[in-house]
PDB file of N, CA and C in Angstrom:
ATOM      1  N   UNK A   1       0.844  -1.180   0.000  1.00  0.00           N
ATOM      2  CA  UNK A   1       0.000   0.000   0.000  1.00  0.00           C
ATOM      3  C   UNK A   1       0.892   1.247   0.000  1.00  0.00           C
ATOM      4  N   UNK A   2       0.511   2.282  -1.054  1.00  0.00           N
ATOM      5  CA  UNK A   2       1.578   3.517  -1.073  1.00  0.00           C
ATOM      6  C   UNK A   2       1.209   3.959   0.200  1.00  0.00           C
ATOM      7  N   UNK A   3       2.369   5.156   0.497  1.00  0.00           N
ATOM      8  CA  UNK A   3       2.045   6.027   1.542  1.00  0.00           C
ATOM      9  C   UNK A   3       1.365   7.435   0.949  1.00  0.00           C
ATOM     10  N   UNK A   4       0.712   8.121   2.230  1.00  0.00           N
ATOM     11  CA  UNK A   4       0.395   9.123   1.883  1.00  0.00           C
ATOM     12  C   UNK A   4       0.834  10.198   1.626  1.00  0.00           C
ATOM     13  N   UNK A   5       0.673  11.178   0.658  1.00  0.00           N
ATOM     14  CA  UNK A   5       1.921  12.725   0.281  1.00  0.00           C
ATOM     15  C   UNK A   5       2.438  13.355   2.214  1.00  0.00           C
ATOM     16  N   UNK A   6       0.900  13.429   2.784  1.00  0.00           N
ATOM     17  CA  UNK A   6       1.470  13.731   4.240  1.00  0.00           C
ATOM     18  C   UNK A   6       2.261  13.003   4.885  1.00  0.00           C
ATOM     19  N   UNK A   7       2.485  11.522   4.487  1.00  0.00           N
ATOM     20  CA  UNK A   7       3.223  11.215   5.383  1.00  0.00           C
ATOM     21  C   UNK A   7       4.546  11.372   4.891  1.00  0.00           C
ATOM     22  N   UNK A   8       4.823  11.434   3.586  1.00  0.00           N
ATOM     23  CA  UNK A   8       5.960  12.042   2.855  1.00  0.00           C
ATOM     24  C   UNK A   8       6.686  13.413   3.634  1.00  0.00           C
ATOM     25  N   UNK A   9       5.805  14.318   3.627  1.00  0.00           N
ATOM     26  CA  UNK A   9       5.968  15.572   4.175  1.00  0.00           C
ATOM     27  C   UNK A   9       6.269  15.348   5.335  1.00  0.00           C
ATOM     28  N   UNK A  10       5.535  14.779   6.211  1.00  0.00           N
ATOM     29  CA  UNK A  10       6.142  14.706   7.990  1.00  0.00           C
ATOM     30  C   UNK A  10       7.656  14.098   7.556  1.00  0.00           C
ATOM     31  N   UNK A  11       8.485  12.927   7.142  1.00  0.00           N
ATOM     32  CA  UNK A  11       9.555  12.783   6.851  1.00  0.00           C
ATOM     33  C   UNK A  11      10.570  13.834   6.545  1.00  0.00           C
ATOM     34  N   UNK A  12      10.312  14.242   5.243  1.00  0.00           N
ATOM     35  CA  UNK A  12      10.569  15.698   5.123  1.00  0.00           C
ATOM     36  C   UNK A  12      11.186  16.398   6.215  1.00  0.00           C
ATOM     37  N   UNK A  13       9.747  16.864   7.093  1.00  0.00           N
ATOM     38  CA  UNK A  13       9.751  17.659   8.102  1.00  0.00           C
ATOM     39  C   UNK A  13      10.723  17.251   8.812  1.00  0.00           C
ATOM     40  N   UNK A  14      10.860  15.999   9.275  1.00  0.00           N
ATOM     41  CA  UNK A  14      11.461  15.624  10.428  1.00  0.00           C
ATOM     42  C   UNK A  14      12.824  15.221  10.455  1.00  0.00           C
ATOM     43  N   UNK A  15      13.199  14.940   8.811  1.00  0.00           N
ATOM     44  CA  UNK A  15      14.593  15.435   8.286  1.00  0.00           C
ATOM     45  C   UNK A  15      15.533  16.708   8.480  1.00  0.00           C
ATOM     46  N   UNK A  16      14.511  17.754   8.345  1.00  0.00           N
ATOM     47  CA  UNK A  16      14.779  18.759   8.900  1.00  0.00           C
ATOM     48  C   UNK A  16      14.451  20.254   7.485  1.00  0.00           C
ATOM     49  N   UNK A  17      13.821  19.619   6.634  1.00  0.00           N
ATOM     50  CA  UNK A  17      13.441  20.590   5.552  1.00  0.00           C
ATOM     51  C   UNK A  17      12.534  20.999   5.810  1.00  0.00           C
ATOM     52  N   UNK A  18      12.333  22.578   5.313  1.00  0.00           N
ATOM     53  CA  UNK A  18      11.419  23.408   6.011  1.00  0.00           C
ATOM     54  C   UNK A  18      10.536  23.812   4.299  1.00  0.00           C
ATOM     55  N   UNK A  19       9.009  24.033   4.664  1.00  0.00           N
ATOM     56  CA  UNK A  19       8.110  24.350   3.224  1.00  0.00           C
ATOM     57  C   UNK A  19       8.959  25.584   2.876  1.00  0.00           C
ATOM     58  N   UNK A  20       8.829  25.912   1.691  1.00  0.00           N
ATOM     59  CA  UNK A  20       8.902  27.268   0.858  1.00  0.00           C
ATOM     60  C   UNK A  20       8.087  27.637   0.588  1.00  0.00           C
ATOM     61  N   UNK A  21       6.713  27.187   0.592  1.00  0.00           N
ATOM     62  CA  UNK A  21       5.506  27.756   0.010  1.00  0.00           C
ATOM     63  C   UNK A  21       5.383  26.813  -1.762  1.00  0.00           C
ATOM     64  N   UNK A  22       4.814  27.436  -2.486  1.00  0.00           N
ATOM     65  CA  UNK A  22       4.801  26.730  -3.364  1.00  0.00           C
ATOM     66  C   UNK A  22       2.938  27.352  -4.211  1.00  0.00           C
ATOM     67  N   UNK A  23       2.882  26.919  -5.243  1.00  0.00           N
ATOM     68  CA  UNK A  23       1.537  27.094  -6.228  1.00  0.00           C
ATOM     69  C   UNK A  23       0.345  26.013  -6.295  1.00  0.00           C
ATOM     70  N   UNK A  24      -0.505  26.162  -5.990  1.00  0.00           N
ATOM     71  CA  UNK A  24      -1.467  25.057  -6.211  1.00  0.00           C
ATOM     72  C   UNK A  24      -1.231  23.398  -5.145  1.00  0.00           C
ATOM     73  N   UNK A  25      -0.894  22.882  -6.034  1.00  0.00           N
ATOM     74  CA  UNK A  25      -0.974  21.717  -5.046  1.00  0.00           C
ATOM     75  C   UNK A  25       0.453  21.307  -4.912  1.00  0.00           C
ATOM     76  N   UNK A  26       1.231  21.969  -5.190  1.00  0.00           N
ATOM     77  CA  UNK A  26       3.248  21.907  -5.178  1.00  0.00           C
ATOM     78  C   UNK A  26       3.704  22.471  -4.289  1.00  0.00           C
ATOM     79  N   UNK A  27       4.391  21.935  -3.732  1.00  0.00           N
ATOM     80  CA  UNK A  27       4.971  22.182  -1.872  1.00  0.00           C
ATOM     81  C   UNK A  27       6.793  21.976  -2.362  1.00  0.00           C
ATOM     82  N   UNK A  28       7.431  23.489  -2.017  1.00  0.00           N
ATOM     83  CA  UNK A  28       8.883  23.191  -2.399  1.00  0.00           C
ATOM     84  C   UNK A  28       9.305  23.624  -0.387  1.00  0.00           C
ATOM     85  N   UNK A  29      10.553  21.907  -0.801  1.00  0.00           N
ATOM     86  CA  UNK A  29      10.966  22.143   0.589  1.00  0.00           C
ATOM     87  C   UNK A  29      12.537  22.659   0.366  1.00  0.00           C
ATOM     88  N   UNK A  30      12.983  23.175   1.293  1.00  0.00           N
ATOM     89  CA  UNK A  30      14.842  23.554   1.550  1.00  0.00           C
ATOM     90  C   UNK A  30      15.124  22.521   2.645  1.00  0.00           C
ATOM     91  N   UNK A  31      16.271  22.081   2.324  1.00  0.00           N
ATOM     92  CA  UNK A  31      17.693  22.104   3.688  1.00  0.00           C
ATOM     93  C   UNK A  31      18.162  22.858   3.802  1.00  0.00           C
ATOM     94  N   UNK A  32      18.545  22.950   5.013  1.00  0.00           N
ATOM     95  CA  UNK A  32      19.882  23.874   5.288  1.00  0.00           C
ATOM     96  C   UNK A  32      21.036  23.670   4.521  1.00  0.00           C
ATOM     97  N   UNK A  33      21.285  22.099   3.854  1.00  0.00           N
ATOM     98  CA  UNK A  33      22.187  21.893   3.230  1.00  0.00           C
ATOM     99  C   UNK A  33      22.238  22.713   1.646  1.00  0.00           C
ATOM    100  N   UNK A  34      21.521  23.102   1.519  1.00  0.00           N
ATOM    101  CA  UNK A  34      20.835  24.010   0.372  1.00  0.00           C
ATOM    102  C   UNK A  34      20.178  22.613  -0.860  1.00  0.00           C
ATOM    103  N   UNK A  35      19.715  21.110  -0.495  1.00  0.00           N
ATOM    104  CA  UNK A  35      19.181  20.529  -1.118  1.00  0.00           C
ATOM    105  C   UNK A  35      17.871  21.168  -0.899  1.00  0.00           C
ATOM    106  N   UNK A  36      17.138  21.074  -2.508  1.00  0.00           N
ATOM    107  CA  UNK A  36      15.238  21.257  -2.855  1.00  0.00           C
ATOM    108  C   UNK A  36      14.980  20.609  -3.196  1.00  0.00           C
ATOM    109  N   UNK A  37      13.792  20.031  -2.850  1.00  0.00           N
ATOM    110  CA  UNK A  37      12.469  19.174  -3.249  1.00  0.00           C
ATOM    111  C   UNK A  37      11.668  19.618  -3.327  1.00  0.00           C
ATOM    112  N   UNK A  38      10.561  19.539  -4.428  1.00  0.00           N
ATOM    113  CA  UNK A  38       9.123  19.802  -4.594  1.00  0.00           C
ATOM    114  C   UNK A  38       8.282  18.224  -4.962  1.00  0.00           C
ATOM    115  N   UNK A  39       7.360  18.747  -3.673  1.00  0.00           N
ATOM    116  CA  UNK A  39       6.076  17.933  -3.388  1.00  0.00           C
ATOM    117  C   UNK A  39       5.061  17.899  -4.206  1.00  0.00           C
ATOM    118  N   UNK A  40       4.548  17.178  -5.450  1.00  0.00           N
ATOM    119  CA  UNK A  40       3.055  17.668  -5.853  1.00  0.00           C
ATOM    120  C   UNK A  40       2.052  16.155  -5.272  1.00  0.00           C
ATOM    121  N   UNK A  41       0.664  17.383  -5.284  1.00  0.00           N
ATOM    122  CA  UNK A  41      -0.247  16.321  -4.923  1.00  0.00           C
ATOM    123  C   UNK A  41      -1.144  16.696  -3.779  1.00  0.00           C
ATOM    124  N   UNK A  42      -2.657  16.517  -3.935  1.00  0.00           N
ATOM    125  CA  UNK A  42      -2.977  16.764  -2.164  1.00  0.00           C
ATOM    126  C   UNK A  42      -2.446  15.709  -1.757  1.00  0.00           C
ATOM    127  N   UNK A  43      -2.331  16.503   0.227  1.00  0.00           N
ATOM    128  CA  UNK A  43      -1.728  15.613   1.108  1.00  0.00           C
ATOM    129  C   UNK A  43      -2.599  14.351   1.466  1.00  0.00           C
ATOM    130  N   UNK A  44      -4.005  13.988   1.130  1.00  0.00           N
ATOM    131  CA  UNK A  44      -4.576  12.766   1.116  1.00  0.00           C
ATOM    132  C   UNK A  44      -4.023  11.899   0.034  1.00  0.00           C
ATOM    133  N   UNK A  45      -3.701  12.100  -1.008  1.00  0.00           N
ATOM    134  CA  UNK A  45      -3.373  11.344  -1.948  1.00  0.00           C
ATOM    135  C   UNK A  45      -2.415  10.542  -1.853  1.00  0.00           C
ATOM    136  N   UNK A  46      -2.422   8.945  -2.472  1.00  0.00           N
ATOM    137  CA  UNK A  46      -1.780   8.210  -2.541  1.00  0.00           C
ATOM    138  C   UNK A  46      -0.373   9.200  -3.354  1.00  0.00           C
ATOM    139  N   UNK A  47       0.850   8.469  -2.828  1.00  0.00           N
ATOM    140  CA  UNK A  47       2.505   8.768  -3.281  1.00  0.00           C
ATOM    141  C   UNK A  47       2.762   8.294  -4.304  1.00  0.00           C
ATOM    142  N   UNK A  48       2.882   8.632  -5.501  1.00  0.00           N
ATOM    143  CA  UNK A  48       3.714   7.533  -6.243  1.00  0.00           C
ATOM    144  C   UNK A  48       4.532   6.881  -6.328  1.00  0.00           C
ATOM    145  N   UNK A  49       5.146   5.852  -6.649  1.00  0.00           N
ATOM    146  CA  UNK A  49       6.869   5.731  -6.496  1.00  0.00           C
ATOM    147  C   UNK A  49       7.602   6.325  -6.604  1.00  0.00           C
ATOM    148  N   UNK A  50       7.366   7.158  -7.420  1.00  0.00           N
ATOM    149  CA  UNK A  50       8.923   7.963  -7.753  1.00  0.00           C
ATOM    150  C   UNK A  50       8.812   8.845  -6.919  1.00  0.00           C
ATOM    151  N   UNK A  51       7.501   9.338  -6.035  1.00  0.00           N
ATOM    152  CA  UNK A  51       7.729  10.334  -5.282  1.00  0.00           C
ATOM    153  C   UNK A  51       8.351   9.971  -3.619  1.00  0.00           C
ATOM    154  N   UNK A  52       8.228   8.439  -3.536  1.00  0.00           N
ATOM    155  CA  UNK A  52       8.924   7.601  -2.514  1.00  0.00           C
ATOM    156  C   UNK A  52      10.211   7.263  -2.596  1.00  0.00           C
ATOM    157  N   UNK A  53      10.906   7.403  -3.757  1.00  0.00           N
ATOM    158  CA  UNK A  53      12.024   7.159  -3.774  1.00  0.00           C
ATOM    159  C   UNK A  53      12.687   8.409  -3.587  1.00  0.00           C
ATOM    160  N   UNK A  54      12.012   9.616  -4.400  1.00  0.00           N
ATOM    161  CA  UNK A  54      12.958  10.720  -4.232  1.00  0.00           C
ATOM    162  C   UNK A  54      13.151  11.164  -2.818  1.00  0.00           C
ATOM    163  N   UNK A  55      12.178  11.393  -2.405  1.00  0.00           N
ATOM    164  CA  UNK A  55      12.323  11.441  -0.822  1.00  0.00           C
ATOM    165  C   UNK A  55      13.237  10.534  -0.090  1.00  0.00           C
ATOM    166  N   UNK A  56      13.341   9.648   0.018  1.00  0.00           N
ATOM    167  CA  UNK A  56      14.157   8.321   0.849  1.00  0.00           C
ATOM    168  C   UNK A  56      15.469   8.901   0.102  1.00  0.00           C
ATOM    169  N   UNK A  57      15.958   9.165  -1.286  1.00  0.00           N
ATOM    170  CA  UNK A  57      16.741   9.715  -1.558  1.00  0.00           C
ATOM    171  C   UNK A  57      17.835  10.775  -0.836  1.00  0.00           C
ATOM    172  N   UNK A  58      16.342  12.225  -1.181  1.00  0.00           N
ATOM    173  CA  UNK A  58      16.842  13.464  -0.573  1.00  0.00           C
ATOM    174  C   UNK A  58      16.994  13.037   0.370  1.00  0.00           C
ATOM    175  N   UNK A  59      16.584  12.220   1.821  1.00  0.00           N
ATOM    176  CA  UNK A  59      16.516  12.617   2.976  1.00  0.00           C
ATOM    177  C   UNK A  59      18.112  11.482   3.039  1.00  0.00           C
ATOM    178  N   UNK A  60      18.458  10.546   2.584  1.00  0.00           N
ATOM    179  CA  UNK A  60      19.432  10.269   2.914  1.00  0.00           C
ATOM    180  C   UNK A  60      20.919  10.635   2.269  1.00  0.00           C
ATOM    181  N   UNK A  61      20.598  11.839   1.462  1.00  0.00           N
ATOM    182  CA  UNK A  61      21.344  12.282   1.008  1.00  0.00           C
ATOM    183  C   UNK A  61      21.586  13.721   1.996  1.00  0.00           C
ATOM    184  N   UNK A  62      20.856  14.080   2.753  1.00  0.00           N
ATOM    185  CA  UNK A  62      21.279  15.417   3.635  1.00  0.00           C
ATOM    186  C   UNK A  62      21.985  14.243   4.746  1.00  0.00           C
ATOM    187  N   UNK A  63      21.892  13.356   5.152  1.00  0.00           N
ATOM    188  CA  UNK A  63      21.778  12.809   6.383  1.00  0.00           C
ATOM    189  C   UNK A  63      23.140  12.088   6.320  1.00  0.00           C
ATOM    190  N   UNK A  64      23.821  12.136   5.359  1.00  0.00           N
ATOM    191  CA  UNK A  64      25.572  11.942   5.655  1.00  0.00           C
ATOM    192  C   UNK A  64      26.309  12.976   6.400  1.00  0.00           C
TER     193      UNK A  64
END
């Protein structure tokens, strides 16, 4: 079962990337490390894969 875009985002969050704001249903996050990600999708909506991987990605790519 995918996860949800929110639960994407709490990860995110708890990585330590903060929203930028963003247009419509697109959520751009920062690191401090100066890595960006943008989120699309409401936050009920099923994740796609690729939007599960990029995340697990970014977040273990700030986290060295």
């Amino acid at each position: 079962m995918p996860k949800k875009i929110r639960e994407l985002i709490r990860e995110l969050e708890k990585a330590g990337f903060q929203n930028r704001g963003g247009k419509g249903s697109h959520r751009n996050y920062l690191h401090p490390s100066g890595t960006i990600l943008t989120i699309s999708g409401k936050t009920g909506s099923d994740a796609k894969p690729y939007q599960e991987k990029m995340v697990s990605k970014k977040i273990e790519e700030v986290s060295k």
